[in-house]
C-alpha atoms as a PDB file:
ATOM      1  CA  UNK A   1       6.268 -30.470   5.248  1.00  0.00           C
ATOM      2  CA  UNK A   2       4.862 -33.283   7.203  1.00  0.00           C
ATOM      3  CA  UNK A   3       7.518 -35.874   5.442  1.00  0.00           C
ATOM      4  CA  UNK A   4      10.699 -33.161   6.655  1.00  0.00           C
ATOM      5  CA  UNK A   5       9.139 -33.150  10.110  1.00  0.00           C
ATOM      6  CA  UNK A   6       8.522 -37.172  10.299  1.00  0.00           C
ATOM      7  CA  UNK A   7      12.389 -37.313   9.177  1.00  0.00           C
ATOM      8  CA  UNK A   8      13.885 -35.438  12.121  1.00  0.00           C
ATOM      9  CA  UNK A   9      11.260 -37.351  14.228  1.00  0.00           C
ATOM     10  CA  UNK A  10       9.065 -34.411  15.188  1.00  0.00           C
ATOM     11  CA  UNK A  11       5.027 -34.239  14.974  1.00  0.00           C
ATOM     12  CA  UNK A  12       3.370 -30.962  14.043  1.00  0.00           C
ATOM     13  CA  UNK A  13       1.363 -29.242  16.456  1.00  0.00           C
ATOM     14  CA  UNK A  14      -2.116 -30.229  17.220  1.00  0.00           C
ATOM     15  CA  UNK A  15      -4.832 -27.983  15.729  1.00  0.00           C
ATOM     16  CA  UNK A  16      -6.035 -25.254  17.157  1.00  0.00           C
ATOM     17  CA  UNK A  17      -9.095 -24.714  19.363  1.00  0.00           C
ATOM     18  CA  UNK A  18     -11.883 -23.067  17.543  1.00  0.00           C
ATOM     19  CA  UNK A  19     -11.906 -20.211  19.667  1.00  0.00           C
ATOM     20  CA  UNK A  20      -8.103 -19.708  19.016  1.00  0.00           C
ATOM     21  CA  UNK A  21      -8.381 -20.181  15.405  1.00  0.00           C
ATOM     22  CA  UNK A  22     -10.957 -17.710  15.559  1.00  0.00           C
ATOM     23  CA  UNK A  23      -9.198 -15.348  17.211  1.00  0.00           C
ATOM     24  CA  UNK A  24      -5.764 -15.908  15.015  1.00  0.00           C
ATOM     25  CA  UNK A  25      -7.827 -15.717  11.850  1.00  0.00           C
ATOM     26  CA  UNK A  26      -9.595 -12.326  12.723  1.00  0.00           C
ATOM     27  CA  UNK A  27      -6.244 -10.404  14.326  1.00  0.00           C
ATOM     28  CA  UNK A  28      -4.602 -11.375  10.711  1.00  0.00           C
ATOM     29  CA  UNK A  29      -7.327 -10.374   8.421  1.00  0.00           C
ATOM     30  CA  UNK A  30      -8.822  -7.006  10.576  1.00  0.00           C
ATOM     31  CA  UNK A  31      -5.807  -6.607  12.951  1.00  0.00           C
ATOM     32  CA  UNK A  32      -9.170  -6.949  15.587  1.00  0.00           C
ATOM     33  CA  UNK A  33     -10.599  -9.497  17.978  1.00  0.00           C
ATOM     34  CA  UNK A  34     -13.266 -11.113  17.592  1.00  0.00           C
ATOM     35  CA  UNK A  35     -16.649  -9.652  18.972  1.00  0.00           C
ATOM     36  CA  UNK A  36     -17.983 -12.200  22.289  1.00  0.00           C
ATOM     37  CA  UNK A  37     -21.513 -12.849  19.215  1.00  0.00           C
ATOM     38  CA  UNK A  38     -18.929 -13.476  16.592  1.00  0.00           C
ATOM     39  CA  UNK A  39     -17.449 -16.120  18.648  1.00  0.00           C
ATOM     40  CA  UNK A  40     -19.908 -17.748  20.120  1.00  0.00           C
ATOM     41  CA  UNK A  41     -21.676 -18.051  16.300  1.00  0.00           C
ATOM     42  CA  UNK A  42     -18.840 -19.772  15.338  1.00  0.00           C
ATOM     43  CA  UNK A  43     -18.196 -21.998  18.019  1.00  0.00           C
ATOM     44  CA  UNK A  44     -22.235 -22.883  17.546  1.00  0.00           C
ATOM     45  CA  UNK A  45     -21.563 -23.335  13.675  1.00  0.00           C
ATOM     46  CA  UNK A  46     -20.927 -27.062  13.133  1.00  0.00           C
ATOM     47  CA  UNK A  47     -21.619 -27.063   9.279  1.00  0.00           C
ATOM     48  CA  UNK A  48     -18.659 -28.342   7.050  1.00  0.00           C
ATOM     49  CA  UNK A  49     -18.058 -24.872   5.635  1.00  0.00           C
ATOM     50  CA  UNK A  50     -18.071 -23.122   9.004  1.00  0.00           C
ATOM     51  CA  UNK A  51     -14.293 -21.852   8.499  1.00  0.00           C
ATOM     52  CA  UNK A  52     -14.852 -21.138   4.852  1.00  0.00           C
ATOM     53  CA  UNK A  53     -17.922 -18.688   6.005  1.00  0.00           C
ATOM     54  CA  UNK A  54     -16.146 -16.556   8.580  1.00  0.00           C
ATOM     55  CA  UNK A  55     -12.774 -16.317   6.338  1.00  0.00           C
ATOM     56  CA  UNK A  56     -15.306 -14.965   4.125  1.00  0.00           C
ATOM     57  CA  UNK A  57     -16.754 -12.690   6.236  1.00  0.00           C
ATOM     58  CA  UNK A  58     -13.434 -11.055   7.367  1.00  0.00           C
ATOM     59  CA  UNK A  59     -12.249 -10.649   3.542  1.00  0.00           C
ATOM     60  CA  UNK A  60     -15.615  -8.710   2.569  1.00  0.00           C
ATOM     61  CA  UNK A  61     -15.145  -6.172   5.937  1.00  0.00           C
ATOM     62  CA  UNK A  62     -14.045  -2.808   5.977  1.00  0.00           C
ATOM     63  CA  UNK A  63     -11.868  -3.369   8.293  1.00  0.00           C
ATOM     64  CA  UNK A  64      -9.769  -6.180   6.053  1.00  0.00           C
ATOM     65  CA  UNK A  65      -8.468  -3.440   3.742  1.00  0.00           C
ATOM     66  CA  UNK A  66      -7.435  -0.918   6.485  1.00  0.00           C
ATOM     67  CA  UNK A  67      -5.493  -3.410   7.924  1.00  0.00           C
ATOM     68  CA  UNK A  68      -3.801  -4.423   4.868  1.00  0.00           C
ATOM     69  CA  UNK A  69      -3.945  -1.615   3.073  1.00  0.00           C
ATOM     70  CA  UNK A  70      -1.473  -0.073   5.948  1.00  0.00           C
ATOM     71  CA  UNK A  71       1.239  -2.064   4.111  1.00  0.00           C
ATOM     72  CA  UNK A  72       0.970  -0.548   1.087  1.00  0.00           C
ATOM     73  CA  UNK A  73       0.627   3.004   2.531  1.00  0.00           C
ATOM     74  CA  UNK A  74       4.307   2.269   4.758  1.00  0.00           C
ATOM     75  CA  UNK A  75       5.565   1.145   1.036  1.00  0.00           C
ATOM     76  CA  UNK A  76       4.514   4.654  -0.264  1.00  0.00           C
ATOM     77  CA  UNK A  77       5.820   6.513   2.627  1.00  0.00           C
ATOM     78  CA  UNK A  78       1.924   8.130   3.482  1.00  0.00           C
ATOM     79  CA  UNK A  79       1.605  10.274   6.276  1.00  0.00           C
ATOM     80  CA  UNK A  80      -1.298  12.989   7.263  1.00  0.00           C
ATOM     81  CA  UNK A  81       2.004  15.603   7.290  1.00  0.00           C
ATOM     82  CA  UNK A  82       4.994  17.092   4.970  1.00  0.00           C
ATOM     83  CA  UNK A  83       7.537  15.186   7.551  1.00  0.00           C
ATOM     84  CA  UNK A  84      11.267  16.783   7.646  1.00  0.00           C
ATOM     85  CA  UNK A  85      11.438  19.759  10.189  1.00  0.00           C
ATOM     86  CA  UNK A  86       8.701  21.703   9.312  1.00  0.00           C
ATOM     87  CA  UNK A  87       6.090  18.891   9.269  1.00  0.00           C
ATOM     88  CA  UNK A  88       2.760  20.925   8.561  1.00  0.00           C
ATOM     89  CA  UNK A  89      -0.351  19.422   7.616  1.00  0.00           C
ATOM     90  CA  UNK A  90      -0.996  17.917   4.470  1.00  0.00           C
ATOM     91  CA  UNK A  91      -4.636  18.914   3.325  1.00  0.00           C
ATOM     92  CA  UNK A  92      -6.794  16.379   1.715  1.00  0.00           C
ATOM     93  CA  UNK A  93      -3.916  13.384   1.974  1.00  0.00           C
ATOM     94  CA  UNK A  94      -6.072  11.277   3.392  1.00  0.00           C
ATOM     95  CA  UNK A  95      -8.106  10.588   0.290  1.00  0.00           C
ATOM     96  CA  UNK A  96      -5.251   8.892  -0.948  1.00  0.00           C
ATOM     97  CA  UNK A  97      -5.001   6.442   1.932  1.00  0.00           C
ATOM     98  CA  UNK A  98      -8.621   6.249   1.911  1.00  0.00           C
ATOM     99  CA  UNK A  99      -8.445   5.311  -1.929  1.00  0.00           C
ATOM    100  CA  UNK A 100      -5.650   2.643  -1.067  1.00  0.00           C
ATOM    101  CA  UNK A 101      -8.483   0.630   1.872  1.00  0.00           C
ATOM    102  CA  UNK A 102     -11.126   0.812  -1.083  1.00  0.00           C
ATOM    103  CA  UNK A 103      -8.778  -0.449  -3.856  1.00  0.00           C
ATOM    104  CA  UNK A 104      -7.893  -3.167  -1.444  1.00  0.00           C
ATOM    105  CA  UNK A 105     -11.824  -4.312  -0.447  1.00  0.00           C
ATOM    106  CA  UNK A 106     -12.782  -4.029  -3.466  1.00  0.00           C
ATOM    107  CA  UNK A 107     -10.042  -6.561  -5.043  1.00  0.00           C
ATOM    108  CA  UNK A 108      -8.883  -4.614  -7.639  1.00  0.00           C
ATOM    109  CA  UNK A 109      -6.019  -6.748 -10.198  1.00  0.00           C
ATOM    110  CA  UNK A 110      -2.592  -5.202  -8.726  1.00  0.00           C
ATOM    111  CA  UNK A 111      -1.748  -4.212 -11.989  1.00  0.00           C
ATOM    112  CA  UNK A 112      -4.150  -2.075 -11.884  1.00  0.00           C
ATOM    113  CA  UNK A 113      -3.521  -1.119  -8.488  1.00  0.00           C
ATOM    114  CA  UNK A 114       0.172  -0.124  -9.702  1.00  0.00           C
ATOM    115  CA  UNK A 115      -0.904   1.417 -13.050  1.00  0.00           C
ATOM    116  CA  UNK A 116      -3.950   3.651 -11.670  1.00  0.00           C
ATOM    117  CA  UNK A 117      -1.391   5.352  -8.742  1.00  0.00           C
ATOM    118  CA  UNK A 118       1.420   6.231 -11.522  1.00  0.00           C
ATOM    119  CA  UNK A 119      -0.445   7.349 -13.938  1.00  0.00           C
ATOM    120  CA  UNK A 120      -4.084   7.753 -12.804  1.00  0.00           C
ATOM    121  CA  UNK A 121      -5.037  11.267 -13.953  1.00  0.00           C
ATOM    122  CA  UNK A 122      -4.066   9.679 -17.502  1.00  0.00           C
ATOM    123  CA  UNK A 123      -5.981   6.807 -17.824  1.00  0.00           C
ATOM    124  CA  UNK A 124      -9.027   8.712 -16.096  1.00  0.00           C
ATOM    125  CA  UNK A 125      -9.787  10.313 -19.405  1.00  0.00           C
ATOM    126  CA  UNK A 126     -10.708   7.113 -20.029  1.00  0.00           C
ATOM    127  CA  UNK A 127     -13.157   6.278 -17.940  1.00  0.00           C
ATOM    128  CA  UNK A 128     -16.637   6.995 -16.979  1.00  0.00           C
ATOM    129  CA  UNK A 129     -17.019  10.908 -15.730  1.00  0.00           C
ATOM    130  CA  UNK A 130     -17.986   9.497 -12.094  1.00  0.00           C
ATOM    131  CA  UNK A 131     -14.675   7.435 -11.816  1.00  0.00           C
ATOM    132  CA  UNK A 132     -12.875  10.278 -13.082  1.00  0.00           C
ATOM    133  CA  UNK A 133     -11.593  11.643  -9.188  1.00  0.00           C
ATOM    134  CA  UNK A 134     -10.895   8.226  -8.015  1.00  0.00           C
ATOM    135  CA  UNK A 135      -8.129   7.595 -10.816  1.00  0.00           C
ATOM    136  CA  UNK A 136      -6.714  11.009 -10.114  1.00  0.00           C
ATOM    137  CA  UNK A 137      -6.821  10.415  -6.382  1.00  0.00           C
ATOM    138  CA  UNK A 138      -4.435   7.237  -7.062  1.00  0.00           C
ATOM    139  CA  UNK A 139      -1.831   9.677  -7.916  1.00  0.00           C
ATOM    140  CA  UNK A 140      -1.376  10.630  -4.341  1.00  0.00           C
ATOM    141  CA  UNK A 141       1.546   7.887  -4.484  1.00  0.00           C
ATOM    142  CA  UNK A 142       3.782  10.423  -5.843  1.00  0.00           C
ATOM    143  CA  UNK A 143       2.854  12.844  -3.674  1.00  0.00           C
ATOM    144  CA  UNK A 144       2.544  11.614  -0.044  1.00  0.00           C
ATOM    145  CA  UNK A 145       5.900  11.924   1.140  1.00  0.00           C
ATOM    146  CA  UNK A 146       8.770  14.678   2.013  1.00  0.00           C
ATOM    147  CA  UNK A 147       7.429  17.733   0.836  1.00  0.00           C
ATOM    148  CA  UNK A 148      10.334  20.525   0.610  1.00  0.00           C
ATOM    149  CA  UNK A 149       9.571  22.906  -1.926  1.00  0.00           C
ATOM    150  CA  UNK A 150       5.992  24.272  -0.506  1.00  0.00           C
ATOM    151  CA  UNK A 151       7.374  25.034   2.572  1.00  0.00           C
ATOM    152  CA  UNK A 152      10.925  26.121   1.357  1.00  0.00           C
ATOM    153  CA  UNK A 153      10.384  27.896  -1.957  1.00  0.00           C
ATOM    154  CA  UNK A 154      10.920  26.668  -5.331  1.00  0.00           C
ATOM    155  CA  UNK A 155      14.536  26.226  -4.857  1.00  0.00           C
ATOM    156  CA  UNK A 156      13.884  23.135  -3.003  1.00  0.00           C
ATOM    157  CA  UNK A 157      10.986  21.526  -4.903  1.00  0.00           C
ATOM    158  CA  UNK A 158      13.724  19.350  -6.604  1.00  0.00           C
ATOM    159  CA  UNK A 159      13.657  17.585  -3.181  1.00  0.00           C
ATOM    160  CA  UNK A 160      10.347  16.553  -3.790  1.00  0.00           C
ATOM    161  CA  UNK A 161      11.060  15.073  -7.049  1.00  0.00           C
ATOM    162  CA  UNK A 162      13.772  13.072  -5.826  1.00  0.00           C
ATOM    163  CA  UNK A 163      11.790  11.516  -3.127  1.00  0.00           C
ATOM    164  CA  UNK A 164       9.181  10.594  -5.180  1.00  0.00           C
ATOM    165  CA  UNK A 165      11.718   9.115  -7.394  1.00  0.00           C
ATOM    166  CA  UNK A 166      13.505   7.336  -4.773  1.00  0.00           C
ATOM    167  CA  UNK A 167      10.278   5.980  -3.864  1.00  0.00           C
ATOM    168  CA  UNK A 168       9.127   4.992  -7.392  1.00  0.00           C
ATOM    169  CA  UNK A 169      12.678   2.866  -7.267  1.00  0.00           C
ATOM    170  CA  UNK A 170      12.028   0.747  -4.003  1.00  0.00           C
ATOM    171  CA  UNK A 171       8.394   0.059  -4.265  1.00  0.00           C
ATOM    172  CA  UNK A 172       7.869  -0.658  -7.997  1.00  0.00           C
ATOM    173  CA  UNK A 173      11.539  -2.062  -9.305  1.00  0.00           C
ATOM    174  CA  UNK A 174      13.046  -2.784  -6.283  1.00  0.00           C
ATOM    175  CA  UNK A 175      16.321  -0.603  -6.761  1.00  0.00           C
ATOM    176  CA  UNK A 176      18.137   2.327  -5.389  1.00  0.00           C
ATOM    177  CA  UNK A 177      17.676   5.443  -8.108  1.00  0.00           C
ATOM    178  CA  UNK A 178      18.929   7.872  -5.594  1.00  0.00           C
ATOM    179  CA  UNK A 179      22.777   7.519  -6.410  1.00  0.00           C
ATOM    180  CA  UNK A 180      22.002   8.090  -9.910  1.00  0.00           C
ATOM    181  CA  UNK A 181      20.832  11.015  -9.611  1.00  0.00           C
ATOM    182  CA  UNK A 182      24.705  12.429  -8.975  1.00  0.00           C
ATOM    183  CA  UNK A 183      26.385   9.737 -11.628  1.00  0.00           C
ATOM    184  CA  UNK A 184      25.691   6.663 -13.131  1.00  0.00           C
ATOM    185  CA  UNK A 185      24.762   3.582 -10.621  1.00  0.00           C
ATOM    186  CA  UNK A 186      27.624   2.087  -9.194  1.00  0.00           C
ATOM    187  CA  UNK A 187      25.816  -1.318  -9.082  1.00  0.00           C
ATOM    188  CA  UNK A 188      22.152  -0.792 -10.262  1.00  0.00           C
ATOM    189  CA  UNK A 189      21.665  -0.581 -14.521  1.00  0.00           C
ATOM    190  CA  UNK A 190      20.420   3.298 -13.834  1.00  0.00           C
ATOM    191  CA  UNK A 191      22.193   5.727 -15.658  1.00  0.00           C
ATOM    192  CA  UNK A 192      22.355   9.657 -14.693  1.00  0.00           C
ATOM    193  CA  UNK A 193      20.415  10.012 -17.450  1.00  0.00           C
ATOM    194  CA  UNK A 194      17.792   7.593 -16.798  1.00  0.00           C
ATOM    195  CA  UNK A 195      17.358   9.321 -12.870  1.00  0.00           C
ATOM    196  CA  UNK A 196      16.505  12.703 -14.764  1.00  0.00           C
ATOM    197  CA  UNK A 197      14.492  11.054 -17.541  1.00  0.00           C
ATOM    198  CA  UNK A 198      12.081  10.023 -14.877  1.00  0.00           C
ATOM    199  CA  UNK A 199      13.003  13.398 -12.627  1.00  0.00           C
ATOM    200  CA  UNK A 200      11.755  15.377 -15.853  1.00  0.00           C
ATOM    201  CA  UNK A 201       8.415  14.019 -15.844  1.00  0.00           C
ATOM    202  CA  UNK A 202       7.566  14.814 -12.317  1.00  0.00           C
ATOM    203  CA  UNK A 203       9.260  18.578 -12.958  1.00  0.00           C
ATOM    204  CA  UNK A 204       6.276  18.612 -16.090  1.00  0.00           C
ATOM    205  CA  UNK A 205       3.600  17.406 -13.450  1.00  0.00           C
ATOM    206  CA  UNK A 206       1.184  19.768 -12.587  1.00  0.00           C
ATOM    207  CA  UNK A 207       1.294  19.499  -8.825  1.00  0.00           C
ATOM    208  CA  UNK A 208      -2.116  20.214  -6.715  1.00  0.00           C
END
């Protein structure tokens, strides 16, 4: 970077401040300032691993995984309600997002992250008995957005399903399932029959 800069004959900016950096550093990792104790600790730090220590301390707060974990729940379209026009509450959906801020603090591999929110209430048979709600919890991904069918009747569950699916296809494989789901993909390798593959294992989901 420094060699592209010296080439067009710029400099790069001078280093921040310590109470900017501080203040930078904490808005990106809690999406909060800094407390006036916090910065006045740092500024009085002058040990070589000063920077290291507060990074650290931001990373192991409660606050670092609702911030980020906010991401993740836009990704998996969560809200507190159905949406759509009727909008009603949707009980208990918050222990999905509040499984998404612990899965985040406590640094769990994304693979597992992925694996334990598609198919959670299956691999919690294989876990300790007190880990067992936690797994099923995870499953709230397919579950958190649209909701048609409780409100409508069971003629328009099959809304459901496809926004799960449709979700499924932008946040995990980055593609478009929905046209599929009327014939084959007119640009994506999804096949009618592929969208209702996956459509038939949400219709044999038990739903709660």
């Amino acid at each position: 970077v420094l060699a592209k800069l010296e080439s067009v004959k710029m400099e790069p900016v001078a280093s921040s401040d310590r109470r900017t950096w501080l203040r930078r550093v904490t808005f990106d990792l809690t999406g909060l300032p800094p407390t006036p104790s916090e910065i006045d600790a740092f500024i009085k730090d002058d040990s070589d691993h000063a920077y290291a220590t507060v990074v650290e301390r931001l990373l192991a707060s409660p606050a670092y995984g609702e911030r980020w974990g906010r991401h993740w729940l836009d990704v998996a379209r969560y809200a507190d309600t159905a949406g759509d026009g009727a909008d009603y509450p949707v009980r208990e959906a918050y222990k999905y997002r509040d499984w998404v801020i612990d899965a985040i603090n406590d640094d769990i591999p994304f693979s597992e992250f992925i694996r334990s929110q598609i198919a959670g209430d299956i691999l919690a048979t294989e876990r300790p008995q007190d880990e067992y709600a936690d797994w099923v919890t995870a499953t709230g991904f397919l579950a958190v957005g649209k909701r048609y069918g409780y409100n409508a009747g069971p003629d328009y569950q099959h809304l459901d399903f496809a926004d799960a699916i449709d979700s499924v296809g932008r946040s995990l494989l980055g593609l478009s399932l929905g046209c599929a789901r009327c014939h084959d993909h007119k640009y994506e390798p999804v096949s009618t029959e592929d969208y209702y593959a996956l459509y038939g294992i949400l219709q044999s989901t038990v739903w709660a």
